[in-house]
PDB file of N, CA and C in Angstrom:
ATOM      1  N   UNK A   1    -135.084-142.105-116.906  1.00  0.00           N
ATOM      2  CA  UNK A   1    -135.712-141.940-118.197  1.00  0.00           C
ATOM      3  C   UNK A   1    -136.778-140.871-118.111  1.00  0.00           C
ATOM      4  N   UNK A   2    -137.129-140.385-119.773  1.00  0.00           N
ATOM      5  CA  UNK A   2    -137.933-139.292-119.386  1.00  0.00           C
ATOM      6  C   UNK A   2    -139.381-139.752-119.550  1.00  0.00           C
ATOM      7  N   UNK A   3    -140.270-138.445-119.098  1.00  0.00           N
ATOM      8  CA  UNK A   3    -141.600-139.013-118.980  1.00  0.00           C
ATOM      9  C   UNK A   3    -142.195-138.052-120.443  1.00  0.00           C
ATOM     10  N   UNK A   4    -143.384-138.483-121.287  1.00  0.00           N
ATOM     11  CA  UNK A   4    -143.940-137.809-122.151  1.00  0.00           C
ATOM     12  C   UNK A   4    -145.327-137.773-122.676  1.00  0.00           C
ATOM     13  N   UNK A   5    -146.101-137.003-122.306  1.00  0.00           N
ATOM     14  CA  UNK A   5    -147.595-136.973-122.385  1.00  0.00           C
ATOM     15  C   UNK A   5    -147.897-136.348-123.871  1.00  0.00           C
ATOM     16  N   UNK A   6    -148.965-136.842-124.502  1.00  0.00           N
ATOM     17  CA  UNK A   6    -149.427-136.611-125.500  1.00  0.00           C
ATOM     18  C   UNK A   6    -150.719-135.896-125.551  1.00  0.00           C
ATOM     19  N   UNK A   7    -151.397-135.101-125.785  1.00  0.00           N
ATOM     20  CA  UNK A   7    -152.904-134.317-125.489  1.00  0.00           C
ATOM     21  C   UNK A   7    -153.467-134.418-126.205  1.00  0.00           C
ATOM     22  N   UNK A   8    -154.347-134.441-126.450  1.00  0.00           N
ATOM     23  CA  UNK A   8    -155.751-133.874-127.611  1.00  0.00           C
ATOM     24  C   UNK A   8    -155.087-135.062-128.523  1.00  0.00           C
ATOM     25  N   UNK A   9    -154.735-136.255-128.678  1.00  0.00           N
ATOM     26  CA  UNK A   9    -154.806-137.109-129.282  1.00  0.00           C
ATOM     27  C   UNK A   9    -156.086-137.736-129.667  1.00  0.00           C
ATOM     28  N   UNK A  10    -156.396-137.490-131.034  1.00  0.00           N
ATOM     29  CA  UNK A  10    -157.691-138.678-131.467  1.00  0.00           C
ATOM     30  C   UNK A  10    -158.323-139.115-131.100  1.00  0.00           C
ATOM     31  N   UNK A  11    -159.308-140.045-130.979  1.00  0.00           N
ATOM     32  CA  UNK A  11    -159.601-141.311-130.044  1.00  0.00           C
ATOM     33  C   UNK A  11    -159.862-142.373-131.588  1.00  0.00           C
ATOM     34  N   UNK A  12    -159.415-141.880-132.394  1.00  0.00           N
ATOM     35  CA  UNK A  12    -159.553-143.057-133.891  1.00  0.00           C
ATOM     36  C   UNK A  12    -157.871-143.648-133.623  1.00  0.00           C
ATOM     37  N   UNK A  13    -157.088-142.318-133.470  1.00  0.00           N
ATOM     38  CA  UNK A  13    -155.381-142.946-133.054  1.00  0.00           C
ATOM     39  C   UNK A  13    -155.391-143.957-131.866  1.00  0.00           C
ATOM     40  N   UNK A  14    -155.964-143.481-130.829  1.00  0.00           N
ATOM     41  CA  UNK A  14    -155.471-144.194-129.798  1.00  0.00           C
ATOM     42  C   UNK A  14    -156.105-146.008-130.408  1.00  0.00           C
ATOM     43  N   UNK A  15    -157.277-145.622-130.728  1.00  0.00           N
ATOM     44  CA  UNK A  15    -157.897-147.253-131.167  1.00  0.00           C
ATOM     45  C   UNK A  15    -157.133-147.601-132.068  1.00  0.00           C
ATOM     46  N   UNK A  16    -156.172-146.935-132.936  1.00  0.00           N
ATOM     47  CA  UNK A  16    -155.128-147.788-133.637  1.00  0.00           C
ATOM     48  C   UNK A  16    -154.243-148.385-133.391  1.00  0.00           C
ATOM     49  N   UNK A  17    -153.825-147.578-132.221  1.00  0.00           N
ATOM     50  CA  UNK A  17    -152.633-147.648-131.383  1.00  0.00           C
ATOM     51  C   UNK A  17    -152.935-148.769-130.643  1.00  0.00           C
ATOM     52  N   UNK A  18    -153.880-148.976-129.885  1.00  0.00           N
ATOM     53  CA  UNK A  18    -154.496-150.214-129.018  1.00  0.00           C
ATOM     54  C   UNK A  18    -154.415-151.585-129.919  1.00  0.00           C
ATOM     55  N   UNK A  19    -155.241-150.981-131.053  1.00  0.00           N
ATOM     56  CA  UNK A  19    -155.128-152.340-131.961  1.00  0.00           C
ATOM     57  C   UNK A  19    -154.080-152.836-132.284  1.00  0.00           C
ATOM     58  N   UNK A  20    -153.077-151.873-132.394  1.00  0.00           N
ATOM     59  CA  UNK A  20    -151.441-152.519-133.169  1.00  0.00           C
ATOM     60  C   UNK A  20    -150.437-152.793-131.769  1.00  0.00           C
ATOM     61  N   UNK A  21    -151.131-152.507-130.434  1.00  0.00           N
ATOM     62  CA  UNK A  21    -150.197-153.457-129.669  1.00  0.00           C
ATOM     63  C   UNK A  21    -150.686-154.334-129.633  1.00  0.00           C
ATOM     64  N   UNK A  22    -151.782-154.388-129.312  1.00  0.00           N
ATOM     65  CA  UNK A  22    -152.406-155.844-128.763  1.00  0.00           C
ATOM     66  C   UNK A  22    -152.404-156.903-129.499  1.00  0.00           C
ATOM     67  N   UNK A  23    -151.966-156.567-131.509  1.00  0.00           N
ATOM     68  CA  UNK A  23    -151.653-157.555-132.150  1.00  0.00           C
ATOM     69  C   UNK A  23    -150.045-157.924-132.173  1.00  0.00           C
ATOM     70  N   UNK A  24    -149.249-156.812-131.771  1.00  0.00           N
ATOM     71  CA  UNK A  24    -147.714-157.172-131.482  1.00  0.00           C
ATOM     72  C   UNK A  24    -147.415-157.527-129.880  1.00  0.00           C
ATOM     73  N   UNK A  25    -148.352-158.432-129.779  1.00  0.00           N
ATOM     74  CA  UNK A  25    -148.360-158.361-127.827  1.00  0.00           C
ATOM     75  C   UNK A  25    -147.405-157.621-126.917  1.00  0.00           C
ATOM     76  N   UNK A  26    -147.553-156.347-126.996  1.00  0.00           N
ATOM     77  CA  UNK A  26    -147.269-155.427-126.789  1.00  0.00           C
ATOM     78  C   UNK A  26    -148.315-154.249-125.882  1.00  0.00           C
ATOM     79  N   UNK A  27    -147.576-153.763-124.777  1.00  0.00           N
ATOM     80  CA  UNK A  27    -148.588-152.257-123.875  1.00  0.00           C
ATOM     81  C   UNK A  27    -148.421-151.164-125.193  1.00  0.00           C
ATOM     82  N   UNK A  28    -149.580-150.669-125.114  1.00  0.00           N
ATOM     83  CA  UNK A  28    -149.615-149.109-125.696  1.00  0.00           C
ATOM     84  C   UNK A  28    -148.455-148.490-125.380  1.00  0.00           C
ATOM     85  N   UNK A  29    -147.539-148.288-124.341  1.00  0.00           N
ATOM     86  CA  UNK A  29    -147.013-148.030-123.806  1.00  0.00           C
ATOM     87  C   UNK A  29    -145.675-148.067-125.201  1.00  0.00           C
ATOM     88  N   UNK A  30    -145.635-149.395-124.569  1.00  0.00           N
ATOM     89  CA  UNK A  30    -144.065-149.950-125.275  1.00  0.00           C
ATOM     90  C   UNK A  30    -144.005-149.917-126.707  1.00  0.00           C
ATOM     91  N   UNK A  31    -145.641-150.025-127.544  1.00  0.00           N
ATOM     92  CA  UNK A  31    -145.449-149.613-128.789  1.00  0.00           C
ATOM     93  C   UNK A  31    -145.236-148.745-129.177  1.00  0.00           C
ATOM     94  N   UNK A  32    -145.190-147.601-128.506  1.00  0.00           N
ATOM     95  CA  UNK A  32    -145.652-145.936-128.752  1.00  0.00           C
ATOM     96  C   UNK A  32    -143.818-145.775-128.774  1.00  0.00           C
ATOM     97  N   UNK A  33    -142.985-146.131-127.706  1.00  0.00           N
ATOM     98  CA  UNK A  33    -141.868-146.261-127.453  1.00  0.00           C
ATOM     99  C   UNK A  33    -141.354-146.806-128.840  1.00  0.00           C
ATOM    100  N   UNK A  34    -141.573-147.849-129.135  1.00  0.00           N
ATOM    101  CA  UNK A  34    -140.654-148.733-130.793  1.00  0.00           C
ATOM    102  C   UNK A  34    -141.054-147.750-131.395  1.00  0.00           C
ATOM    103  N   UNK A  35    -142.708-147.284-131.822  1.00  0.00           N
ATOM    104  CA  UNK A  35    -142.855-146.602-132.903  1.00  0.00           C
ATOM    105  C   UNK A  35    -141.644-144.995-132.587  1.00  0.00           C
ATOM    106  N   UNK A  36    -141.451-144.487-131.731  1.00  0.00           N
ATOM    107  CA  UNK A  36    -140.704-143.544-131.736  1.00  0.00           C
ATOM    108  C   UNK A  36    -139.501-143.496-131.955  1.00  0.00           C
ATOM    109  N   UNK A  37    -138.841-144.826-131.410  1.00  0.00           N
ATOM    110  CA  UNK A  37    -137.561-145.239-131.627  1.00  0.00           C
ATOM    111  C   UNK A  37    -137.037-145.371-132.761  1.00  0.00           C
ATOM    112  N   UNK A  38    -138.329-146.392-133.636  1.00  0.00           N
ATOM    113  CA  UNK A  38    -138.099-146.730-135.260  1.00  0.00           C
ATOM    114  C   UNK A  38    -137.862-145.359-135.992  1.00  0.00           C
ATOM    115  N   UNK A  39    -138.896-144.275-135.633  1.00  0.00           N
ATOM    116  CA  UNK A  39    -139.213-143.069-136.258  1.00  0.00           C
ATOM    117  C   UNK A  39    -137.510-142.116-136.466  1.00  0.00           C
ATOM    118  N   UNK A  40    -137.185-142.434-134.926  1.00  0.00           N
ATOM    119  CA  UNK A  40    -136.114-141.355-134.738  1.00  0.00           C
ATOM    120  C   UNK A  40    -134.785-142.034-134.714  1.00  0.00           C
ATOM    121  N   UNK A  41    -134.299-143.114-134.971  1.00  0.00           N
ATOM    122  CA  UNK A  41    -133.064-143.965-134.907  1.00  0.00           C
ATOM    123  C   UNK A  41    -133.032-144.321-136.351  1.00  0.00           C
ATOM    124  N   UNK A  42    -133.916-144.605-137.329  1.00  0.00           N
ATOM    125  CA  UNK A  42    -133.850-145.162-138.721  1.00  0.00           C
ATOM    126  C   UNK A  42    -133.558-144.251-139.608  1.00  0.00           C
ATOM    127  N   UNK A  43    -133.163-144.667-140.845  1.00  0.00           N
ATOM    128  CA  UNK A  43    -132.676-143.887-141.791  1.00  0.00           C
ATOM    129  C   UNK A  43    -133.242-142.891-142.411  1.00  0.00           C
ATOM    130  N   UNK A  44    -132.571-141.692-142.075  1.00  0.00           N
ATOM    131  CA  UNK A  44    -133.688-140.658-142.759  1.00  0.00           C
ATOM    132  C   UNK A  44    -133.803-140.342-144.415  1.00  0.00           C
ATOM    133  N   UNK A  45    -134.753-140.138-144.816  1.00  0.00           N
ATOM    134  CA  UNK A  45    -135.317-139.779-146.389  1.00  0.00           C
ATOM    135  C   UNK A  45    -134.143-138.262-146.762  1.00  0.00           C
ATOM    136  N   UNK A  46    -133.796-138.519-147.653  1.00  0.00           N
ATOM    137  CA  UNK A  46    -132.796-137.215-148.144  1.00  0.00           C
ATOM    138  C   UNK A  46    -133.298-136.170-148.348  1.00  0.00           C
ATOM    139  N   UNK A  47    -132.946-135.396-147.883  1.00  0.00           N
ATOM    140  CA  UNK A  47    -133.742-133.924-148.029  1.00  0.00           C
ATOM    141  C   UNK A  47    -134.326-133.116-149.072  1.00  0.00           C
ATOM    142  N   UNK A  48    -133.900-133.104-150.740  1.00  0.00           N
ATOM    143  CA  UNK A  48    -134.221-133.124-151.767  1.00  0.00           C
ATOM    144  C   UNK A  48    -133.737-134.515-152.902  1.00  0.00           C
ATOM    145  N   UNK A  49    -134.877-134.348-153.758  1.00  0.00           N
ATOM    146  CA  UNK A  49    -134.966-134.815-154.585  1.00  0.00           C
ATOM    147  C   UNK A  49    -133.351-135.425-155.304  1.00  0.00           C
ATOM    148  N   UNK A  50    -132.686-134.903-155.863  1.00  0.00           N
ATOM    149  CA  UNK A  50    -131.353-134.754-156.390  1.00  0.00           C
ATOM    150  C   UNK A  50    -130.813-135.556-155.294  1.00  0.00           C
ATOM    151  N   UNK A  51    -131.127-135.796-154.020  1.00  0.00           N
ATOM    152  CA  UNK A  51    -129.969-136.937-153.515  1.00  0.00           C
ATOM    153  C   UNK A  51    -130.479-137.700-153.264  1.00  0.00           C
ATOM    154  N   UNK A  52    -132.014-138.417-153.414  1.00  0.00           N
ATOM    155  CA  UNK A  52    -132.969-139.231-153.333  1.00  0.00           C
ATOM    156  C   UNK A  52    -132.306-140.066-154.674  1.00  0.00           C
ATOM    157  N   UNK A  53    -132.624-139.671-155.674  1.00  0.00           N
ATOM    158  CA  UNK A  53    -131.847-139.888-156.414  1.00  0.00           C
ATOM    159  C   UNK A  53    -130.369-140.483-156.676  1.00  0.00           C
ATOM    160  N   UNK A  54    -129.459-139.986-156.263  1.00  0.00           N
ATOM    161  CA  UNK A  54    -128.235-140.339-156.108  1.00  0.00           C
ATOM    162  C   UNK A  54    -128.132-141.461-155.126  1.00  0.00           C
ATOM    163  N   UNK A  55    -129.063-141.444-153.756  1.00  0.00           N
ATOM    164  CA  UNK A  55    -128.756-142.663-153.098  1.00  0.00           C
ATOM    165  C   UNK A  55    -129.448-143.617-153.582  1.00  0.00           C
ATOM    166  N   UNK A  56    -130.439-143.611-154.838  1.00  0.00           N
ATOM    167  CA  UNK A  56    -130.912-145.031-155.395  1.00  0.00           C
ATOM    168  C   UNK A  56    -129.956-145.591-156.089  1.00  0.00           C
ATOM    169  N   UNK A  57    -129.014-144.779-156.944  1.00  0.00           N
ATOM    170  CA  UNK A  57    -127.908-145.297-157.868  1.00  0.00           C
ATOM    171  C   UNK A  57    -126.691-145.518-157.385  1.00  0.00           C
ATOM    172  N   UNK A  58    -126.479-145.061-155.996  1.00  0.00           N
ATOM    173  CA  UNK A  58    -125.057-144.991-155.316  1.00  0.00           C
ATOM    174  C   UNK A  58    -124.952-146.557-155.296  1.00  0.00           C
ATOM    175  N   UNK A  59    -125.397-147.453-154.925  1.00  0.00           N
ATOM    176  CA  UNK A  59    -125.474-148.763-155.233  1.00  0.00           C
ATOM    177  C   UNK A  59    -124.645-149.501-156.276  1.00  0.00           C
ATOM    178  N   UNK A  60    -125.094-149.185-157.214  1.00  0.00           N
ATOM    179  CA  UNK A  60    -125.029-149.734-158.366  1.00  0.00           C
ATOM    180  C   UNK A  60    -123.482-148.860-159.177  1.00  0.00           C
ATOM    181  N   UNK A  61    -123.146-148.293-158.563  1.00  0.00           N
ATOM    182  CA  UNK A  61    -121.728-147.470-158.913  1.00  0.00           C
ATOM    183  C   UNK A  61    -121.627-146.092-159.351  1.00  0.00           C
ATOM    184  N   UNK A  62    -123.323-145.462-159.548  1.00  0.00           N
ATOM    185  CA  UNK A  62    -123.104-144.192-160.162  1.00  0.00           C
ATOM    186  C   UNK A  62    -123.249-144.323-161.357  1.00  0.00           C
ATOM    187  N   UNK A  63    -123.779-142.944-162.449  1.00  0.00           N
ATOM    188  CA  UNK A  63    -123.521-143.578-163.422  1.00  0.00           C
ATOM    189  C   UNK A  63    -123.191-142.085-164.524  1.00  0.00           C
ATOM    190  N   UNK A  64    -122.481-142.290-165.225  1.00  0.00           N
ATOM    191  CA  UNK A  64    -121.900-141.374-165.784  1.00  0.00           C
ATOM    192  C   UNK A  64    -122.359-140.877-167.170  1.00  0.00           C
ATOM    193  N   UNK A  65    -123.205-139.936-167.470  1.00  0.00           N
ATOM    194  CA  UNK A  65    -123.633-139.427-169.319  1.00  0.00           C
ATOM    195  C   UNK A  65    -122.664-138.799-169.976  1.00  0.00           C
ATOM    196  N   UNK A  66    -122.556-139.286-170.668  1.00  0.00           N
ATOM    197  CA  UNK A  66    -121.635-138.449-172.106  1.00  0.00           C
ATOM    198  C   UNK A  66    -123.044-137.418-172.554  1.00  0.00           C
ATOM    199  N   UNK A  67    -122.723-136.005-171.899  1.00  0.00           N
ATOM    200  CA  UNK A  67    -123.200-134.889-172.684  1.00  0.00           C
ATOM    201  C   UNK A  67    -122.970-134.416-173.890  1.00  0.00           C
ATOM    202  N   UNK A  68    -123.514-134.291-174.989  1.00  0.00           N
ATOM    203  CA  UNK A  68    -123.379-133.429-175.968  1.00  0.00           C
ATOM    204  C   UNK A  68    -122.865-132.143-175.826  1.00  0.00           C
ATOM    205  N   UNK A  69    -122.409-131.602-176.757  1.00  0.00           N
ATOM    206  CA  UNK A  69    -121.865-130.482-176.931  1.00  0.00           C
ATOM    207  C   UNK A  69    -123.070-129.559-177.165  1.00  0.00           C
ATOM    208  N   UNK A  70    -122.429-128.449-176.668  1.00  0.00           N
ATOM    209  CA  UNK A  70    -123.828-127.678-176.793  1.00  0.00           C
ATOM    210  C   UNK A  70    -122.843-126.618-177.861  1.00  0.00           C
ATOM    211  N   UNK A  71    -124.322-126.039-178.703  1.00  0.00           N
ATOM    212  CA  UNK A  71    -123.947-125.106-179.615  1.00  0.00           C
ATOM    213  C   UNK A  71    -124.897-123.812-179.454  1.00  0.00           C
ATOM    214  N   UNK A  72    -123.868-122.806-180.084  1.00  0.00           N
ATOM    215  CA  UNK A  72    -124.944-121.616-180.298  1.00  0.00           C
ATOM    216  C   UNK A  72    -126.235-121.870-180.797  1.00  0.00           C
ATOM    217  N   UNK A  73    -127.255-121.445-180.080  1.00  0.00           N
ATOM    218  CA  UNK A  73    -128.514-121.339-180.315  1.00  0.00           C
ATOM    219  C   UNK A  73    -129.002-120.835-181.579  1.00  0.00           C
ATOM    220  N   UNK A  74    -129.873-121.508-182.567  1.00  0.00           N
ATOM    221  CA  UNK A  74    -130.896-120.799-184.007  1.00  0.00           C
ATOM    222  C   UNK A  74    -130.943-119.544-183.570  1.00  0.00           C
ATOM    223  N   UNK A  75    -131.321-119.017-184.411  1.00  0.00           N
ATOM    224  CA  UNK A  75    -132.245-117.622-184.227  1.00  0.00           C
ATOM    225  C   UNK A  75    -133.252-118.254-184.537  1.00  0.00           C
ATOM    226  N   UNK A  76    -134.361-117.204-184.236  1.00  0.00           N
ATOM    227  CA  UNK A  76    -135.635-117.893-184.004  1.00  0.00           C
ATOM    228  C   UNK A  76    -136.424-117.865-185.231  1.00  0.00           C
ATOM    229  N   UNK A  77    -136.768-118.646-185.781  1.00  0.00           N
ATOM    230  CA  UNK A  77    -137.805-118.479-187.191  1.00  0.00           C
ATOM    231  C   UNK A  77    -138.334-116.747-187.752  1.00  0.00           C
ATOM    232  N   UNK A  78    -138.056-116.609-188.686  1.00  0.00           N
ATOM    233  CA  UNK A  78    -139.565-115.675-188.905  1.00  0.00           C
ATOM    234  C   UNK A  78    -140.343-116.034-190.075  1.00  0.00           C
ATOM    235  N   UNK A  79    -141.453-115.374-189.189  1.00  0.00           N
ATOM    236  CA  UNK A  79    -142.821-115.934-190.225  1.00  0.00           C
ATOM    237  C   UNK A  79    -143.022-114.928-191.081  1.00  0.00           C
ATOM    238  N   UNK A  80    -142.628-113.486-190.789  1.00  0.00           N
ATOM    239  CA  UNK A  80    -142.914-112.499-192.238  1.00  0.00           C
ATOM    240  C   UNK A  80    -143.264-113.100-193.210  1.00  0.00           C
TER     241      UNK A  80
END
């Protein structure tokens, strides 16, 4: 397995980090490990918007609009 050092880390992080193993009785160590694991094995966020979207509704079957017809555009008012 590989080895991985972190530098110039915080010292407000590391006391977070301390705090959130020692309440998941857990080494700094091994949390740092889940938290990376969770980070990089779990489902990633869709890259834009438009399929953020689509995977909230993909669920539910999709869903289909009846568009209107579009027509030639007014001309534009005049105020003369």
């Amino acid at each position: 397995m590989a080895s991985l050092t972190v530098r110039r880390l915080d010292d407000s992080f590391k006391q977070l980090l301390r705090v959130r193993a020692a309440e998941n009785g857990r080494s700094m160590e091994e949390e740092v490990r889940l938290i990376l694991r969770t980070a990089l094995t779990g489902p990633q966020p869709p890259a834009d918007l438009a399929e953020a979207i689509r995977a909230r509704f993909r669920p539910l079957g999709g869903l289909e609009l009846d568009l209107p017809s579009r027509d030639r555009m007014r001309p534009p008012p005049d105020f003369d």
